[in-house]
PDB file of N, CA and C in Angstrom:
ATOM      1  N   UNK A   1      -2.085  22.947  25.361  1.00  0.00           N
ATOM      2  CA  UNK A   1      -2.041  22.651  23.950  1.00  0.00           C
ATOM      3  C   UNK A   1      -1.263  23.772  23.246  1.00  0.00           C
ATOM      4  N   UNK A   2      -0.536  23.121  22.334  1.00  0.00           N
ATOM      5  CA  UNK A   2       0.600  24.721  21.135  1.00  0.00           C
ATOM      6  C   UNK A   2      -0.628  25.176  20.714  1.00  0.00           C
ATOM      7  N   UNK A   3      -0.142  26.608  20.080  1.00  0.00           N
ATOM      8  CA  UNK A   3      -0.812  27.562  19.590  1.00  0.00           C
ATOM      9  C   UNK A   3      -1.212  26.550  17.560  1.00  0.00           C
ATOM     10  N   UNK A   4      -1.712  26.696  17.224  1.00  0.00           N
ATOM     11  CA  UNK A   4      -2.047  26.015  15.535  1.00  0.00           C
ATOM     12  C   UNK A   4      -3.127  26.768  14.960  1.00  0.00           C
ATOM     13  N   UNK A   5      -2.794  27.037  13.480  1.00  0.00           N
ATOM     14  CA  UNK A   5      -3.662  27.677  12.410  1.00  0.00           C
ATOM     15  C   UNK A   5      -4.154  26.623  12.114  1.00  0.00           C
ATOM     16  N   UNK A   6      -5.922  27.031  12.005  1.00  0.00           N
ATOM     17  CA  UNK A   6      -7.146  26.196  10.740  1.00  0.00           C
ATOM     18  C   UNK A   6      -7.266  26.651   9.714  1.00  0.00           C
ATOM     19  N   UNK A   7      -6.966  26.445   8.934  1.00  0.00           N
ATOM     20  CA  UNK A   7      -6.892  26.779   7.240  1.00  0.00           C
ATOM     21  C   UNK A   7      -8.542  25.915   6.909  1.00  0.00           C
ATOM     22  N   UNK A   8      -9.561  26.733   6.189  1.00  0.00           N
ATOM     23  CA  UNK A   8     -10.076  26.036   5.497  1.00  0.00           C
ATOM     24  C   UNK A   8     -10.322  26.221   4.280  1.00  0.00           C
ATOM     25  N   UNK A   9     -10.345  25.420   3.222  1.00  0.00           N
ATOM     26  CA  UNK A   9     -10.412  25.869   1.720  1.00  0.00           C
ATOM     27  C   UNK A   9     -11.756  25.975   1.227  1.00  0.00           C
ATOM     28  N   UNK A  10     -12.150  26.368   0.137  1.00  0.00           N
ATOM     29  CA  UNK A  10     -13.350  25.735  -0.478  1.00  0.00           C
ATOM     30  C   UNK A  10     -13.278  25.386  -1.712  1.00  0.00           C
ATOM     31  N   UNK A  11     -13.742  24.117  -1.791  1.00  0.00           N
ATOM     32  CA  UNK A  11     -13.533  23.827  -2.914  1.00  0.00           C
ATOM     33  C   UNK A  11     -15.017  23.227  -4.006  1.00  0.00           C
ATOM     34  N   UNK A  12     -15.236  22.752  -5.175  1.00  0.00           N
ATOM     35  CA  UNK A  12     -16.780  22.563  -5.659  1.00  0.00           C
ATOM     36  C   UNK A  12     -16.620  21.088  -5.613  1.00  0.00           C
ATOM     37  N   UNK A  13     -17.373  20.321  -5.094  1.00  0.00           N
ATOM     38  CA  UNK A  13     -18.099  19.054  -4.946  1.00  0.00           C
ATOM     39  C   UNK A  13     -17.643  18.272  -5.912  1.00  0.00           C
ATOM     40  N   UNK A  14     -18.029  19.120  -7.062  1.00  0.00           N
ATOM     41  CA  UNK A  14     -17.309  18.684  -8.531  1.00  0.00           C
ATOM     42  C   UNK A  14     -16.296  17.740  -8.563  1.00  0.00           C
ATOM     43  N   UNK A  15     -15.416  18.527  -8.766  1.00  0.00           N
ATOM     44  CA  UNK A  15     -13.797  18.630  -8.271  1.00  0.00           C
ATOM     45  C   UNK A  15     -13.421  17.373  -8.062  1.00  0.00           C
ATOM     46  N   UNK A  16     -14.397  16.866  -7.035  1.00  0.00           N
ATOM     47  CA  UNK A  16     -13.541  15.309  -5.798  1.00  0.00           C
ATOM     48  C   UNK A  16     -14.632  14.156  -6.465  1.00  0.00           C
ATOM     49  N   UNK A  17     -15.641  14.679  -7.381  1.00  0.00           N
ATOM     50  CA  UNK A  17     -15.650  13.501  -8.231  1.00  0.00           C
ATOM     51  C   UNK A  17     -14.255  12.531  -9.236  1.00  0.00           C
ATOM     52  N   UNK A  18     -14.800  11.176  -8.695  1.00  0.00           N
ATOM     53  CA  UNK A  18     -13.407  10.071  -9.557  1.00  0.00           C
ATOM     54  C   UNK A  18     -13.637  10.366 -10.597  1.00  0.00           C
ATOM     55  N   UNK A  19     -12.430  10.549 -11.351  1.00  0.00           N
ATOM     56  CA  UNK A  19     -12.707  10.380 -13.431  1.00  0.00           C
ATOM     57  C   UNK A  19     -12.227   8.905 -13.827  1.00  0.00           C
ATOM     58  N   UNK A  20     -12.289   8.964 -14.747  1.00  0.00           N
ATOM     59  CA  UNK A  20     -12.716   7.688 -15.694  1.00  0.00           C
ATOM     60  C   UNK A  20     -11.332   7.267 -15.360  1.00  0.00           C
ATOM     61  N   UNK A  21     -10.442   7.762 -15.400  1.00  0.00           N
ATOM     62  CA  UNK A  21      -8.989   6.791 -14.922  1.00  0.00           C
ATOM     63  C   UNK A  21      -9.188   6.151 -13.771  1.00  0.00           C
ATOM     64  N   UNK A  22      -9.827   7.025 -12.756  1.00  0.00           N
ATOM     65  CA  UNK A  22     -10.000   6.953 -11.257  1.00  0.00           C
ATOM     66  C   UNK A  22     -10.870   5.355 -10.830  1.00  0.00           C
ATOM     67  N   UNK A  23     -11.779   5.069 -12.003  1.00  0.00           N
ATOM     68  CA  UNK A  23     -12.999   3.969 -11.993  1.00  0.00           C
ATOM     69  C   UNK A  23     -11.965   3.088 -12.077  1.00  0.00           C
ATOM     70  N   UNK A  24     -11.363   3.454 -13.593  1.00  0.00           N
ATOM     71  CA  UNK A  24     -10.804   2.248 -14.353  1.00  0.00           C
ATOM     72  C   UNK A  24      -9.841   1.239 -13.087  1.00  0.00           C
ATOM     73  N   UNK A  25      -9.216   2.182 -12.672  1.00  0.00           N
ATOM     74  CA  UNK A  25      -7.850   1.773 -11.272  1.00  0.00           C
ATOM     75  C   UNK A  25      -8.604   0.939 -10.624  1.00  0.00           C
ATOM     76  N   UNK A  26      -9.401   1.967  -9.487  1.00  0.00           N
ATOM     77  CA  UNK A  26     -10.330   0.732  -8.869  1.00  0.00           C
ATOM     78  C   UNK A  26     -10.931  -0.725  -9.274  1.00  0.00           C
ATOM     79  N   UNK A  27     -11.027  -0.424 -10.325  1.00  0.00           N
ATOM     80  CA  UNK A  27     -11.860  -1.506 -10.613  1.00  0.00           C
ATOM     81  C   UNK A  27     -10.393  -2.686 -11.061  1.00  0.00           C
ATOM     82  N   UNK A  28      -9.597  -2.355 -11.353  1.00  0.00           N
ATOM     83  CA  UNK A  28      -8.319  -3.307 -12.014  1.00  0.00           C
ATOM     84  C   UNK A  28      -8.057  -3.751 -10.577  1.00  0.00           C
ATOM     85  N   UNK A  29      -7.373  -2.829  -9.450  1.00  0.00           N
ATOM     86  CA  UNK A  29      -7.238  -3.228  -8.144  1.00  0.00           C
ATOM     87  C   UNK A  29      -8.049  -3.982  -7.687  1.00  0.00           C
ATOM     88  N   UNK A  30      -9.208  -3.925  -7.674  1.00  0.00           N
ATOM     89  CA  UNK A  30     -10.299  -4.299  -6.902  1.00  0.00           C
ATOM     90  C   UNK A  30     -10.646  -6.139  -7.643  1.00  0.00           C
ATOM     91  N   UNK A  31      -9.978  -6.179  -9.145  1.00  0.00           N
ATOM     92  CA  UNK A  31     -10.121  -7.486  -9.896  1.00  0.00           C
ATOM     93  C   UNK A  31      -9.274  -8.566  -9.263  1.00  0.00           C
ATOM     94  N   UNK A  32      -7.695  -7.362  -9.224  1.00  0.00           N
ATOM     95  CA  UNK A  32      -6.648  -8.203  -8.675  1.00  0.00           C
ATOM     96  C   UNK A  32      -6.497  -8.654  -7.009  1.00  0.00           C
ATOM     97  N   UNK A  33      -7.245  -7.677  -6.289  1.00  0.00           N
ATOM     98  CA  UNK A  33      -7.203  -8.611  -5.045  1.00  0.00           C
ATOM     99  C   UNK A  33      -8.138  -9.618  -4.983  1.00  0.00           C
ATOM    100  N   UNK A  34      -9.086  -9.654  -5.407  1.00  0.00           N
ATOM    101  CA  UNK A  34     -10.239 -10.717  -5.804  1.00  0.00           C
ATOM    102  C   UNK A  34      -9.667 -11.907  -5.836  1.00  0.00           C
ATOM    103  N   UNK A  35      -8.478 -12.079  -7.014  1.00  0.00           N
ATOM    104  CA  UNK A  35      -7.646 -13.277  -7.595  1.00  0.00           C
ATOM    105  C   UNK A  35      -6.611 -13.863  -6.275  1.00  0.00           C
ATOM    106  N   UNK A  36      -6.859 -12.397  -4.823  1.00  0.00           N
ATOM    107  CA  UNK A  36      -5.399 -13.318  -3.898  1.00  0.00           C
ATOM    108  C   UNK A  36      -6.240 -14.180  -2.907  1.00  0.00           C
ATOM    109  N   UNK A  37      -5.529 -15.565  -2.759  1.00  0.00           N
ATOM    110  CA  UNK A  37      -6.314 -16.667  -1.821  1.00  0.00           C
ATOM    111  C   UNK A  37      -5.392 -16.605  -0.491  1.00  0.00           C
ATOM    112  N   UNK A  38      -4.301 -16.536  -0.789  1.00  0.00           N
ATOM    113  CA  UNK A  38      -3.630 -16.534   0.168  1.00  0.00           C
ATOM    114  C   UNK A  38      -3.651 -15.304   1.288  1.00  0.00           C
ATOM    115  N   UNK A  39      -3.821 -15.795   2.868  1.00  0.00           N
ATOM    116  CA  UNK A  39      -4.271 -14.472   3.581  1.00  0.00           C
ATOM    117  C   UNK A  39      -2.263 -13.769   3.893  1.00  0.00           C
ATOM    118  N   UNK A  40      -1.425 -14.297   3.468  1.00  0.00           N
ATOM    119  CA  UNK A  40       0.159 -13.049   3.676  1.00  0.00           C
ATOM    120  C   UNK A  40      -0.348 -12.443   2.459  1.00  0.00           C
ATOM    121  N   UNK A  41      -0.781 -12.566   0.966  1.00  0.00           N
ATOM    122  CA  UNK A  41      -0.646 -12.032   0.473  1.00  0.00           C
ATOM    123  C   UNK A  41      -1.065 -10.908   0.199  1.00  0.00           C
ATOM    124  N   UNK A  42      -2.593 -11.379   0.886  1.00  0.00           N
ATOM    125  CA  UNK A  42      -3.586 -10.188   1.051  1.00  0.00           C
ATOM    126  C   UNK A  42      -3.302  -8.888   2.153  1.00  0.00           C
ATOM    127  N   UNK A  43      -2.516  -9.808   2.913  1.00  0.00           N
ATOM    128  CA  UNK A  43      -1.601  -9.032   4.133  1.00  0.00           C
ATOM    129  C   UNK A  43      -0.576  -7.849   3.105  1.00  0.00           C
ATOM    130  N   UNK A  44       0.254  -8.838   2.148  1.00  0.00           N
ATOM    131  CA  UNK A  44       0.742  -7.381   1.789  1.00  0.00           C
ATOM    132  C   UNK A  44       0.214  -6.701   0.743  1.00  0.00           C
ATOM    133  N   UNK A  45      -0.511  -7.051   0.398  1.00  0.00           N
ATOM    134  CA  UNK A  45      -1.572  -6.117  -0.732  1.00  0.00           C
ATOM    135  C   UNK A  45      -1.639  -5.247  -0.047  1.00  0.00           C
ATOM    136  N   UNK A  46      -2.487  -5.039   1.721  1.00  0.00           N
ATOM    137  CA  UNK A  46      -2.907  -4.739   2.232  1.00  0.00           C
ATOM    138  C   UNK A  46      -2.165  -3.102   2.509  1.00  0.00           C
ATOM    139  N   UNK A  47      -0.937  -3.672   3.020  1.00  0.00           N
ATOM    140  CA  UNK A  47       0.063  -2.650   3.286  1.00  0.00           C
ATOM    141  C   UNK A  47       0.401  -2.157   2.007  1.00  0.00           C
ATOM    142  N   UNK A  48       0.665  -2.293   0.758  1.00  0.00           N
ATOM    143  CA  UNK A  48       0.902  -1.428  -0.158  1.00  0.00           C
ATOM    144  C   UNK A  48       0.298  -0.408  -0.425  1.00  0.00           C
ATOM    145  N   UNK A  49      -1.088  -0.930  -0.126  1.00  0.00           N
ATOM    146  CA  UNK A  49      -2.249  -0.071  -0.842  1.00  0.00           C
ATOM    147  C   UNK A  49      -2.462   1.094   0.838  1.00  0.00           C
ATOM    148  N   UNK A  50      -1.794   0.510   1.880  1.00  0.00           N
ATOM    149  CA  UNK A  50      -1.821   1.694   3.273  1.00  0.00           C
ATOM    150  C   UNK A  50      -0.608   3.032   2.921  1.00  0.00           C
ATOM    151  N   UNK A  51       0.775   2.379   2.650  1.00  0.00           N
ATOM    152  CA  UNK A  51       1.953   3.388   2.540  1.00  0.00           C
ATOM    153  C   UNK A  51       1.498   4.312   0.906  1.00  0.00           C
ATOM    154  N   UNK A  52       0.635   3.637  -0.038  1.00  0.00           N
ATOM    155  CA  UNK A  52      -0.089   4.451  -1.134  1.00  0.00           C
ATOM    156  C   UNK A  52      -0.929   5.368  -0.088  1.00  0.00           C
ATOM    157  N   UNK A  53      -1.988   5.173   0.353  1.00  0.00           N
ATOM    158  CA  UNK A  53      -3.136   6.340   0.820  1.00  0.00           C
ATOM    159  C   UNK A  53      -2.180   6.689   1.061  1.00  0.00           C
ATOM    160  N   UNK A  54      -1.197   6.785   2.675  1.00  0.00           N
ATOM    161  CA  UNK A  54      -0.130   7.797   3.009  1.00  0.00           C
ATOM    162  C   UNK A  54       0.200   8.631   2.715  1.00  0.00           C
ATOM    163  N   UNK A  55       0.726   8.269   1.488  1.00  0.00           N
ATOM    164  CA  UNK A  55       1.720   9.103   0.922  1.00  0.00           C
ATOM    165  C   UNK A  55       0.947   9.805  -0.339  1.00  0.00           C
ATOM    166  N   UNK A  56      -0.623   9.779  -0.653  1.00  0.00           N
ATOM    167  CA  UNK A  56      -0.969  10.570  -1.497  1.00  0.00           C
ATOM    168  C   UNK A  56      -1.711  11.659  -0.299  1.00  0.00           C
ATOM    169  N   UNK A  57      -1.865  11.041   0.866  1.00  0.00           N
ATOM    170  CA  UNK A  57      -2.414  12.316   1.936  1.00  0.00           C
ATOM    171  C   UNK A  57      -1.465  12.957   2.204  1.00  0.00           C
ATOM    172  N   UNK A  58      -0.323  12.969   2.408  1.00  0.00           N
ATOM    173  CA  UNK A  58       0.529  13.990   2.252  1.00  0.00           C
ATOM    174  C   UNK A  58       1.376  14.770   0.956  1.00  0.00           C
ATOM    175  N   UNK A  59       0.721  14.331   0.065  1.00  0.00           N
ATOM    176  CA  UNK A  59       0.475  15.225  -1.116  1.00  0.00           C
ATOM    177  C   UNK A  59      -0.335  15.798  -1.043  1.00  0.00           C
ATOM    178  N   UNK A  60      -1.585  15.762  -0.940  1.00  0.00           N
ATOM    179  CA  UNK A  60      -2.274  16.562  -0.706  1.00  0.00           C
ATOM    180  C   UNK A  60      -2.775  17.540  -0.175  1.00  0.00           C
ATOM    181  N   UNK A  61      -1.496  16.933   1.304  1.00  0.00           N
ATOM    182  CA  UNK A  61      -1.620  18.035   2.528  1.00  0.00           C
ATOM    183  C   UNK A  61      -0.580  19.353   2.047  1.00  0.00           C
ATOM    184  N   UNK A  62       0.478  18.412   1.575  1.00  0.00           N
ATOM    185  CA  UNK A  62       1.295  19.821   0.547  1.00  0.00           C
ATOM    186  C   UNK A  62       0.738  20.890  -0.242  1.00  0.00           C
ATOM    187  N   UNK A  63       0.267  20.297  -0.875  1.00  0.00           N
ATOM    188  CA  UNK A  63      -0.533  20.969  -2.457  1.00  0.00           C
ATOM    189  C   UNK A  63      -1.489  21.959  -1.822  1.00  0.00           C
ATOM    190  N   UNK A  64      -2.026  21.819  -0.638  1.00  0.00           N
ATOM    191  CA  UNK A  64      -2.807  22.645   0.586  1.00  0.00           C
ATOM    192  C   UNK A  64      -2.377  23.820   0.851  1.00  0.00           C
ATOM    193  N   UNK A  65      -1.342  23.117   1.553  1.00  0.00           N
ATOM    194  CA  UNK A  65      -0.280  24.203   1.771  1.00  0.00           C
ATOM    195  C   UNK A  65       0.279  25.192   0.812  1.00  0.00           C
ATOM    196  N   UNK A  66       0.671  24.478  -0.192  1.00  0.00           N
ATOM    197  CA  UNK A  66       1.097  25.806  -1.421  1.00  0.00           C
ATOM    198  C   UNK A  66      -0.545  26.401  -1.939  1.00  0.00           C
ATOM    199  N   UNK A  67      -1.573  25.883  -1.847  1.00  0.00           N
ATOM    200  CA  UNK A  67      -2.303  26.359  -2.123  1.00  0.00           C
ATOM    201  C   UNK A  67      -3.180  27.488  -1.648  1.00  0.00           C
ATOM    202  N   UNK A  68      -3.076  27.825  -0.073  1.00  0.00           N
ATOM    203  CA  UNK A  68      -3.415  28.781   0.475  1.00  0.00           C
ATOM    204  C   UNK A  68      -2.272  30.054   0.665  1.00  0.00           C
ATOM    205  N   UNK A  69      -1.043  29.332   0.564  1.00  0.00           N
ATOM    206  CA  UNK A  69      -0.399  30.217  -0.123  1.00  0.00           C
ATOM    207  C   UNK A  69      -0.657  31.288  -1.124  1.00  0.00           C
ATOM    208  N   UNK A  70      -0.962  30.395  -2.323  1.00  0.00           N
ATOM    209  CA  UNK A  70      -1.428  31.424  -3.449  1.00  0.00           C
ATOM    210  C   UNK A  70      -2.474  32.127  -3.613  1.00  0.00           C
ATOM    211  N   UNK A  71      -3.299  31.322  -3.294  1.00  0.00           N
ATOM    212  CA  UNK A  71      -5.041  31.680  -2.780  1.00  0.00           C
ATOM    213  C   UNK A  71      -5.457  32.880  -2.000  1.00  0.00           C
ATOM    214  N   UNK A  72      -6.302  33.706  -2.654  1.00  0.00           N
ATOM    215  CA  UNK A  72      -6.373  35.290  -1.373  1.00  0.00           C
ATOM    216  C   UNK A  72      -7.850  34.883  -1.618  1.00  0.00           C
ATOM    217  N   UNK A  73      -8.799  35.500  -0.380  1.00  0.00           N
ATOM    218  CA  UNK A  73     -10.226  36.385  -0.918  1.00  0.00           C
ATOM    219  C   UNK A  73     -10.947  34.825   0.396  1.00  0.00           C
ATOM    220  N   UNK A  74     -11.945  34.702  -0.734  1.00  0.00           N
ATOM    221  CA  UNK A  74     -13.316  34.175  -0.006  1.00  0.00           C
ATOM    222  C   UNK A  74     -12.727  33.007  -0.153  1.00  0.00           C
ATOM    223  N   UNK A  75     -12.315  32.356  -0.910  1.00  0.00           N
ATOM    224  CA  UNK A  75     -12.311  30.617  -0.424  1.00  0.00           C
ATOM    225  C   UNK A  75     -10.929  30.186   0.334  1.00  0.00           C
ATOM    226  N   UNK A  76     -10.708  31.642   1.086  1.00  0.00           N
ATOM    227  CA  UNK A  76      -9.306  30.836   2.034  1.00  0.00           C
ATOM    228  C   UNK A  76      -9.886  31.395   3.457  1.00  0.00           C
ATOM    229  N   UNK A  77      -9.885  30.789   4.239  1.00  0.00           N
ATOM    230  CA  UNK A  77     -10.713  31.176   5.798  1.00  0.00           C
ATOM    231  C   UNK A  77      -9.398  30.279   6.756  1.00  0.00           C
ATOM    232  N   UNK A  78      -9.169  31.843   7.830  1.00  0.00           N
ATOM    233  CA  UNK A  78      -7.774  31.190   8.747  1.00  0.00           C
ATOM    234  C   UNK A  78      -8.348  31.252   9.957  1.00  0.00           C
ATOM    235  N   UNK A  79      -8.254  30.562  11.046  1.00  0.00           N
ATOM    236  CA  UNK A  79      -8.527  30.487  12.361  1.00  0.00           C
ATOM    237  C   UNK A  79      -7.649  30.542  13.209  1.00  0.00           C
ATOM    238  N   UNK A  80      -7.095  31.609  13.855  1.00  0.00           N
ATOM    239  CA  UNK A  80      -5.349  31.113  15.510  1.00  0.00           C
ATOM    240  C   UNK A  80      -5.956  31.161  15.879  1.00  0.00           C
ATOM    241  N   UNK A  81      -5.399  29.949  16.634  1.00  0.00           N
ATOM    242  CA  UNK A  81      -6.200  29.444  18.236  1.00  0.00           C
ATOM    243  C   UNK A  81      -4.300  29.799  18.886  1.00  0.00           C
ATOM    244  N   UNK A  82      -5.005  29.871  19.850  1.00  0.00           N
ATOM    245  CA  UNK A  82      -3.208  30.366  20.987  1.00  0.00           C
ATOM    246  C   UNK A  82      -3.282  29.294  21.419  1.00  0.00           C
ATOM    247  N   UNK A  83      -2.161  28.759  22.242  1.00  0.00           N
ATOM    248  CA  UNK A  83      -1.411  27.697  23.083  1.00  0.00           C
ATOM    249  C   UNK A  83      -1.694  28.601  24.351  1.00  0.00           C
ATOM    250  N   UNK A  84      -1.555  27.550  25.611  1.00  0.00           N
ATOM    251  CA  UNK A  84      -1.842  28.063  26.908  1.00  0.00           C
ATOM    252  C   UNK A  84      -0.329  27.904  27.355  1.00  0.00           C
TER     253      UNK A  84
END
C-alpha cells in the first residue's frame, strides 16, 4: 500500500445542522420527484441529483484541504502511515 496522510478535523455538531434554506430545498425536491410517474424520468432525476452529491463532495473535500492548511493547534490531528 502508498504511504497517505489522515487529516482529522474537528468540527461542532452544530455546524452540520440543515438551515432553513437546506429544509426548504429538500422539501421542493422531494415535492418534485413525487410528481415523476415515469420510471426514465425518475432514472434521470436520479442521476442529476448523483453528479450533484459528487460534485458537492468534492467541494468539500477541497475546502478540507485549504482548511487544514490554515488551521494550526487542537482541532487539526495528522496521522503518516508509510507505504511498504
Amino acid at each position: 500500500m502508498a504511504a497517505f496522510e489522515l487529516i482529522e478535523l474537528a468540527f461542532d455538531p452544530d455546524d452540520a445542522k440543515p438551515t432553513l434554506e437546506d429544509e426548504f430545498t429538500m422539501t421542493m425536491v422531494a415535492k418534485d420527484l413525487e410528481k415523476l410517474e415515469e420510471p426514465e424520468h425518475l432514472q434521470i432525476a436520479s442521476k442529476h441529483l448523483l453528479k450533484i452529491i459528487v460534485h458537492k463532495q468534492a467541494m468539500i473535500r477541497a475546502l478540507c484541504k485549504r482548511l487544514v492548511e490554515l488551521e494550526t493547534g487542537k482541532n487539526v490531528k495528522r496521522i503518516q502511515f508509510k507505504g511498504r
